[in-house]
N, C-alpha and C. Protein backbone atom coordinates (compact mmCIF):
# COMPACT_ATOMS: atom_id res chain seq x y z
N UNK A 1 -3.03 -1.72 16.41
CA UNK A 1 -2.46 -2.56 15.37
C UNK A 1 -3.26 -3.85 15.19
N UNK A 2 -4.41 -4.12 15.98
CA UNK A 2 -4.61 -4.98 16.16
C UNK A 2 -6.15 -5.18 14.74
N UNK A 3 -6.35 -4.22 14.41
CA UNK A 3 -7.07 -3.47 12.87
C UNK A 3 -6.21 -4.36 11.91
N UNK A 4 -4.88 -4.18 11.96
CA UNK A 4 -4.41 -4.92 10.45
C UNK A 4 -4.70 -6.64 10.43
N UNK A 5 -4.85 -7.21 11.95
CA UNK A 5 -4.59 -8.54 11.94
C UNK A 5 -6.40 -9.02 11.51
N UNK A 6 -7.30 -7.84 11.75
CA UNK A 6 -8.47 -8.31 11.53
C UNK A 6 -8.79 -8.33 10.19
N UNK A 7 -8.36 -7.17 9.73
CA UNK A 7 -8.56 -6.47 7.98
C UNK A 7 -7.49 -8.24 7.56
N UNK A 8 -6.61 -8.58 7.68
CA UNK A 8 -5.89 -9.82 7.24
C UNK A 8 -6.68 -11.17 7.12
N UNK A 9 -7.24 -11.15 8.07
CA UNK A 9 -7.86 -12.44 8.26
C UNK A 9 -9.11 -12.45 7.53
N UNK A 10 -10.34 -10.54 7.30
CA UNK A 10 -10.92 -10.87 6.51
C UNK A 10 -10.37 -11.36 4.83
N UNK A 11 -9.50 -10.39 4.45
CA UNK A 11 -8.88 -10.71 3.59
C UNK A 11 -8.50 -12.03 3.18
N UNK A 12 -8.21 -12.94 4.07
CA UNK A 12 -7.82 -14.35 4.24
C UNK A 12 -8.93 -15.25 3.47
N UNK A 13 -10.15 -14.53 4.88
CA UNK A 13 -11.52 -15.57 4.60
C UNK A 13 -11.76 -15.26 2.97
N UNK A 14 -11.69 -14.55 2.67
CA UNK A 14 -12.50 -14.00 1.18
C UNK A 14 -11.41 -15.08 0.39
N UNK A 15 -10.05 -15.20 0.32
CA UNK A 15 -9.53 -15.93 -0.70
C UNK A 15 -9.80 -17.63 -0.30
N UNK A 16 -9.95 -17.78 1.04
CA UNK A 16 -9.53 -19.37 1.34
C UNK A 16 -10.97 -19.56 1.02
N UNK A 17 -12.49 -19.39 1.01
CA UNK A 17 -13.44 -19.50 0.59
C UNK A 17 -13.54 -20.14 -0.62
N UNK A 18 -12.71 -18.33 -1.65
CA UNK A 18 -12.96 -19.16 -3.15
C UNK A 18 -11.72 -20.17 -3.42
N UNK A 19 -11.04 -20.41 -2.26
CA UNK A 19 -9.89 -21.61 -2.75
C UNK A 19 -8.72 -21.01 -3.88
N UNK A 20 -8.20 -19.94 -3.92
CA UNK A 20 -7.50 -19.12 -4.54
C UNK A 20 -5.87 -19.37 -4.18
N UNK A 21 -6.03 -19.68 -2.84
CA UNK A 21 -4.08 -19.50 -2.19
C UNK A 21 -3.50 -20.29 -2.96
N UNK A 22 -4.22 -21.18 -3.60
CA UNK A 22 -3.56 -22.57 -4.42
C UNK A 22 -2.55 -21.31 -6.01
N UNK A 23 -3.04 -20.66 -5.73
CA UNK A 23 -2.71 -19.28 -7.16
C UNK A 23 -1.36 -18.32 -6.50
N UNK A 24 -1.74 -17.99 -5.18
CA UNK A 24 -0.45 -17.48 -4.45
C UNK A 24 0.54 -17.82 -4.43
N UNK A 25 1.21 -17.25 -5.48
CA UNK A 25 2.96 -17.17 -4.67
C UNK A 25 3.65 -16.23 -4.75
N UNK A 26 4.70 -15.71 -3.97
CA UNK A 26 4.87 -14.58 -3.33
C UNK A 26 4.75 -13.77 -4.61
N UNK A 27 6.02 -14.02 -6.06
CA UNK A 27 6.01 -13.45 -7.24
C UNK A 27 4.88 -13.15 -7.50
N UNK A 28 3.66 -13.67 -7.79
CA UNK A 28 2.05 -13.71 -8.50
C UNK A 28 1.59 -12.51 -7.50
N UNK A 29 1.64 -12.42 -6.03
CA UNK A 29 1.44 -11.59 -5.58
C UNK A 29 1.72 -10.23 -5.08
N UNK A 30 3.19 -10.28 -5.75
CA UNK A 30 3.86 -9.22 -5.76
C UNK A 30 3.90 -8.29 -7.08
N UNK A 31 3.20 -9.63 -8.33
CA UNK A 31 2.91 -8.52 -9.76
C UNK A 31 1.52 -8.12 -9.21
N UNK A 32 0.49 -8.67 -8.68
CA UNK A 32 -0.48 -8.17 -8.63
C UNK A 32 -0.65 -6.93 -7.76
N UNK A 33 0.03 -6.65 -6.56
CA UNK A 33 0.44 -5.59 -5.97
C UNK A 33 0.88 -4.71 -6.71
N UNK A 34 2.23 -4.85 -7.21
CA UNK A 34 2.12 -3.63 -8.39
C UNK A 34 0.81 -3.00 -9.70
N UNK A 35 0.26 -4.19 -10.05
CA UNK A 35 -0.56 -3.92 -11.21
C UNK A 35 -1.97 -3.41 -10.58
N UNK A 36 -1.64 -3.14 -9.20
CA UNK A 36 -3.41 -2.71 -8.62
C UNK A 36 -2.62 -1.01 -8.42
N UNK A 37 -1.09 -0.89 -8.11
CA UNK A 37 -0.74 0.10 -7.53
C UNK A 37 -0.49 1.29 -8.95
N UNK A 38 -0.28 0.45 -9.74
CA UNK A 38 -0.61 0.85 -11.10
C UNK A 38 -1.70 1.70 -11.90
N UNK A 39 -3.26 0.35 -11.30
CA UNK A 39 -4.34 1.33 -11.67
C UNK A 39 -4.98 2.04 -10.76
N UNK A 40 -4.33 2.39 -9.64
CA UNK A 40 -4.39 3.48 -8.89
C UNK A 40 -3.60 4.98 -9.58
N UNK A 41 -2.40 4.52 -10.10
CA UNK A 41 -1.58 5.37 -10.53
C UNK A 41 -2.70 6.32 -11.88
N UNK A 42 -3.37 5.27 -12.56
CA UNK A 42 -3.89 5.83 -13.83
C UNK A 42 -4.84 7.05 -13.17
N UNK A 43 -5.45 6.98 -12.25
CA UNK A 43 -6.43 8.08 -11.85
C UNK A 43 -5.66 9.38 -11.37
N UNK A 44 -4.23 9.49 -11.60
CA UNK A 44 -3.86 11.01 -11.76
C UNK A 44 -2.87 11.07 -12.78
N UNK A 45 -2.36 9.95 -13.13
CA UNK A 45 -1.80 10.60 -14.76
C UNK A 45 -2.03 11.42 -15.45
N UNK A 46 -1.16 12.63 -16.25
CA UNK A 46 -1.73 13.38 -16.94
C UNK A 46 -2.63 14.26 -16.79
N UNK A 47 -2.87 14.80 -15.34
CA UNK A 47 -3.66 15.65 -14.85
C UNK A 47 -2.95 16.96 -13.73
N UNK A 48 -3.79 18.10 -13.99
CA UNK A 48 -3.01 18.94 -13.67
C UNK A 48 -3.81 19.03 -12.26
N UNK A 49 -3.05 19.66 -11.32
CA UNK A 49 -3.40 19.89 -9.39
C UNK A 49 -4.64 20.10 -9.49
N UNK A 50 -5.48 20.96 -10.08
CA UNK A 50 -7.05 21.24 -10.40
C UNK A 50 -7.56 20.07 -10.82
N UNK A 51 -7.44 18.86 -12.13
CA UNK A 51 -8.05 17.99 -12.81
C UNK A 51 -8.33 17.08 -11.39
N UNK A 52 -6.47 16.81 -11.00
CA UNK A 52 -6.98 15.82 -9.92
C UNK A 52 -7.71 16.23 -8.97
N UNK A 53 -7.74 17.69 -8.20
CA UNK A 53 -8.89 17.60 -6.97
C UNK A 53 -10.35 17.31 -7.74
N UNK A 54 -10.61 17.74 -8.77
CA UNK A 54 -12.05 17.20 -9.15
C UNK A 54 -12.19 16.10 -9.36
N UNK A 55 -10.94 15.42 -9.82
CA UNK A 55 -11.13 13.52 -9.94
C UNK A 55 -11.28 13.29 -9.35
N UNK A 56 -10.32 13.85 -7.87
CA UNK A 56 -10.43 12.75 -6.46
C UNK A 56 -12.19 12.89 -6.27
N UNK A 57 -12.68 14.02 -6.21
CA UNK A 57 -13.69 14.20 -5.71
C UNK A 57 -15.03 13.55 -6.50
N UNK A 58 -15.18 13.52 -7.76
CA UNK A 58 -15.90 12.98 -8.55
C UNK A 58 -15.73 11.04 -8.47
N UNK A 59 -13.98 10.67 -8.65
CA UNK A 59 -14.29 9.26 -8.56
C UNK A 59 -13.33 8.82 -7.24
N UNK A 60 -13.94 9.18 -6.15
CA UNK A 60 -13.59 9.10 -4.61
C UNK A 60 -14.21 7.67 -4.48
N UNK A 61 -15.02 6.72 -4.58
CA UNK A 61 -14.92 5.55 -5.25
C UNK A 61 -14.22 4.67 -5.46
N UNK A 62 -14.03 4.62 -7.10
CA UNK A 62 -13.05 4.31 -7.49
C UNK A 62 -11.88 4.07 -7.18
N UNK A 63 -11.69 5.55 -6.66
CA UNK A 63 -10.17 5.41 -6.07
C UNK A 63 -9.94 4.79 -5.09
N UNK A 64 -10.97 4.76 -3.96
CA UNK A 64 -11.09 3.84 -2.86
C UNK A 64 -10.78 2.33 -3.36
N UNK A 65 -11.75 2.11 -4.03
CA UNK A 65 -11.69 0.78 -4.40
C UNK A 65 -10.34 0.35 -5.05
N UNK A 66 -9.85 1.17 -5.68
CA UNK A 66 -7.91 0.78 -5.51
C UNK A 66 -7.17 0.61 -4.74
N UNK A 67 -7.47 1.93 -3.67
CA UNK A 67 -6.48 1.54 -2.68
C UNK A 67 -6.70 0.41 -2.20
N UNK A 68 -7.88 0.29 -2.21
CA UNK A 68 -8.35 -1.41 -1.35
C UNK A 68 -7.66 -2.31 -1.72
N UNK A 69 -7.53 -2.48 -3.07
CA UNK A 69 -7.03 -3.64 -3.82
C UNK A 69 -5.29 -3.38 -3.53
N UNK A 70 -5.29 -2.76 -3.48
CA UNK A 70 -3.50 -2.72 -2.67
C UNK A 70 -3.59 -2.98 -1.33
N UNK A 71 -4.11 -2.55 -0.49
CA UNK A 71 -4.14 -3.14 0.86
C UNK A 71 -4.49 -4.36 0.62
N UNK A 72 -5.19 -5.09 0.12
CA UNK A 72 -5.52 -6.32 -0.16
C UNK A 72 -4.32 -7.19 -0.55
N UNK A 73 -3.48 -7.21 -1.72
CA UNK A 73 -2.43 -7.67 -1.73
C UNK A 73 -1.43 -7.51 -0.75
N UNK A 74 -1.05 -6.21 0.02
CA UNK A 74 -0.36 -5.81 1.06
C UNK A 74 -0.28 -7.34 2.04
N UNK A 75 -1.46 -7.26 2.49
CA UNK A 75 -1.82 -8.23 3.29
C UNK A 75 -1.70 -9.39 2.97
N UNK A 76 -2.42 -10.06 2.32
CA UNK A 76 -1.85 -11.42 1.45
C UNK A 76 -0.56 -11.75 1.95
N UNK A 77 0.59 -10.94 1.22
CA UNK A 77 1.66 -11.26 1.10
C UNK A 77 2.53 -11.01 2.24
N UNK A 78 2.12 -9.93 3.59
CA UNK A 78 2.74 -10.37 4.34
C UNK A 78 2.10 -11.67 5.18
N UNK A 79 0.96 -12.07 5.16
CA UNK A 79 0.66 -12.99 5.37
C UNK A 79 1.32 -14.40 5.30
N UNK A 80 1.40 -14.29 3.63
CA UNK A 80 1.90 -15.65 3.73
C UNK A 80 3.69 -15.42 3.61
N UNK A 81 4.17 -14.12 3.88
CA UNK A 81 5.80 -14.34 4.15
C UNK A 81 5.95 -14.59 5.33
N UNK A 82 4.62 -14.32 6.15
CA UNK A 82 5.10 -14.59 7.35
C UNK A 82 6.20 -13.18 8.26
N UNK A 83 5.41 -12.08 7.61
CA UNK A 83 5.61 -10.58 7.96
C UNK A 83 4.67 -10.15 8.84
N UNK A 84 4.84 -9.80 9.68
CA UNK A 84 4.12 -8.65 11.21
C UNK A 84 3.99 -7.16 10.36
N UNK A 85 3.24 -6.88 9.98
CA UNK A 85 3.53 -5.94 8.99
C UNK A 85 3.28 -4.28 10.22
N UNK A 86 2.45 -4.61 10.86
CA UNK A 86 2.40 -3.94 12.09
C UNK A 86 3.88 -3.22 12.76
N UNK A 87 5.00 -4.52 12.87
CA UNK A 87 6.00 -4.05 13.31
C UNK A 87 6.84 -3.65 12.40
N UNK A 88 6.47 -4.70 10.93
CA UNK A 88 7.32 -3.94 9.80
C UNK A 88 7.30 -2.04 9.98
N UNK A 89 6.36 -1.90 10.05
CA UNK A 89 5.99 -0.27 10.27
C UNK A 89 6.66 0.37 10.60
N UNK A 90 6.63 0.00 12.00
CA UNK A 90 7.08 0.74 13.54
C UNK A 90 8.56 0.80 12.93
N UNK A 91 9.34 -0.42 12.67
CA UNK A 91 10.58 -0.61 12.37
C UNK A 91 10.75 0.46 11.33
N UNK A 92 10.12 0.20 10.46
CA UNK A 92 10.57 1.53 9.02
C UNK A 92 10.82 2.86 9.70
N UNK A 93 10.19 2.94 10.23
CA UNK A 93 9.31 4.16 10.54
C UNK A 93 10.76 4.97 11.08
N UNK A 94 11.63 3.89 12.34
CA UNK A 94 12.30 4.21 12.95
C UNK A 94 13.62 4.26 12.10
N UNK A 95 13.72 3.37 11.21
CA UNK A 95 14.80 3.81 10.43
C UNK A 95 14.81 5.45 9.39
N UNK A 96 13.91 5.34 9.11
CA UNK A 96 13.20 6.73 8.28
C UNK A 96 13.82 7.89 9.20
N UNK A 97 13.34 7.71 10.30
CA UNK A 97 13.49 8.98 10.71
C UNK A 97 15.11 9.18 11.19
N UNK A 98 16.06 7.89 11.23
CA UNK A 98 17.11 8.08 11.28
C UNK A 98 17.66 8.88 9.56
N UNK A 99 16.86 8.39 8.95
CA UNK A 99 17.37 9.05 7.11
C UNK A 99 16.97 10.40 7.33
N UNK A 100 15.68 10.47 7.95
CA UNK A 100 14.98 11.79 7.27
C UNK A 100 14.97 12.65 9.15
N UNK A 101 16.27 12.75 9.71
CA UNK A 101 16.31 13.75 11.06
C UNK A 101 15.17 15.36 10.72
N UNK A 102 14.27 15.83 11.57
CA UNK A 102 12.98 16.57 11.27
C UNK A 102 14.34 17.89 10.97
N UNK A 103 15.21 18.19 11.79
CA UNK A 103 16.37 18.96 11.53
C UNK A 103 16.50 19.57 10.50
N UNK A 104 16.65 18.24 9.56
CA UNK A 104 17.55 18.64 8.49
C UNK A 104 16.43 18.67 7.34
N UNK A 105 15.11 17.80 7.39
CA UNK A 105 14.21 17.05 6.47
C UNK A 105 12.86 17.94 6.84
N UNK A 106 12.69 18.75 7.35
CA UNK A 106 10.99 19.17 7.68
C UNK A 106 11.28 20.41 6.25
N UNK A 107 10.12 20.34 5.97
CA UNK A 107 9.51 20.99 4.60
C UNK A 107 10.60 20.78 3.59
N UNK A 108 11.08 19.62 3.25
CA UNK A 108 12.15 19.54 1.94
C UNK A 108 11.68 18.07 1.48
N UNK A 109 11.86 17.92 -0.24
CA UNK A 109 11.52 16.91 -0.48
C UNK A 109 13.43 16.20 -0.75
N UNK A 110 14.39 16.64 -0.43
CA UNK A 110 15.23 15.71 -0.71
C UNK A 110 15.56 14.81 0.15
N UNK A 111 16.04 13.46 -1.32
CA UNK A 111 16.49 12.55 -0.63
C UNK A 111 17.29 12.10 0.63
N UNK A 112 17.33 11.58 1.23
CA UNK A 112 18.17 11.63 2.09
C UNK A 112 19.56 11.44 1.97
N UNK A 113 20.20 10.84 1.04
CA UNK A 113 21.71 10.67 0.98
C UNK A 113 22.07 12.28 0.32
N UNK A 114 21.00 13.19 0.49
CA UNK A 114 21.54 14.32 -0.22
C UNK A 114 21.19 15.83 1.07
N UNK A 115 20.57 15.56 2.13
CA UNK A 115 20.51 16.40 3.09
C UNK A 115 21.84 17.14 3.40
């Protein structure tokens, strides 16, 4: 876990450099999180299981470079909430699997208030 605190801090250096945090606040960084998770979204819109394996594969790139930009905000913002996002994890993780018991939830996509 100790990967997210480094990936954070580069992340950090790159904004406190260009003097940017002065632009951060949680809202600003929480539209921009969506609007990166967004144009991630556009690279399989409207494409059928075949279109996308050749997209992924053709703009594997690209798409990288989105996800980035969501991990990038990711970070930011637990940063400056002052989130362990590390343990945020662990914690989800453990509630999840109280929603999603392997029992009742292995190979099914339903929700959990509907198991």
């Amino acid at each position: 876990m100790a990967d997210i605190k480094k990936l954070a801090a580069a992340v950090l250096k790159f904004r406190d450099e260009r003097d940017w945090k002065q632009f951060h606040n949680p809202k600003d960084v929480a539209i921009s999180l969506a609007l990166e998770a967004a144009e991630l979204l556009e690279h399989f819109q409207w494409k059928t299981p075949a279109e996308i394996k050749a997209h992924v594969k053709a703009g594997k790139e690209d798409i990288s470079d989105e996800l980035a930009d969501v991990l990038y905000w990711v970070l930011v913002l637990g940063h400056d909430l002052d989130i362990d996002l590390a343990s945020a994890l662990k914690k989800k993780l453990v509630k999840n699997a109280v929603k999603y018991p392997v029992h009742k939830s292995r190979g099914r996509i339903t929700k959990y208030n509907r198991l």
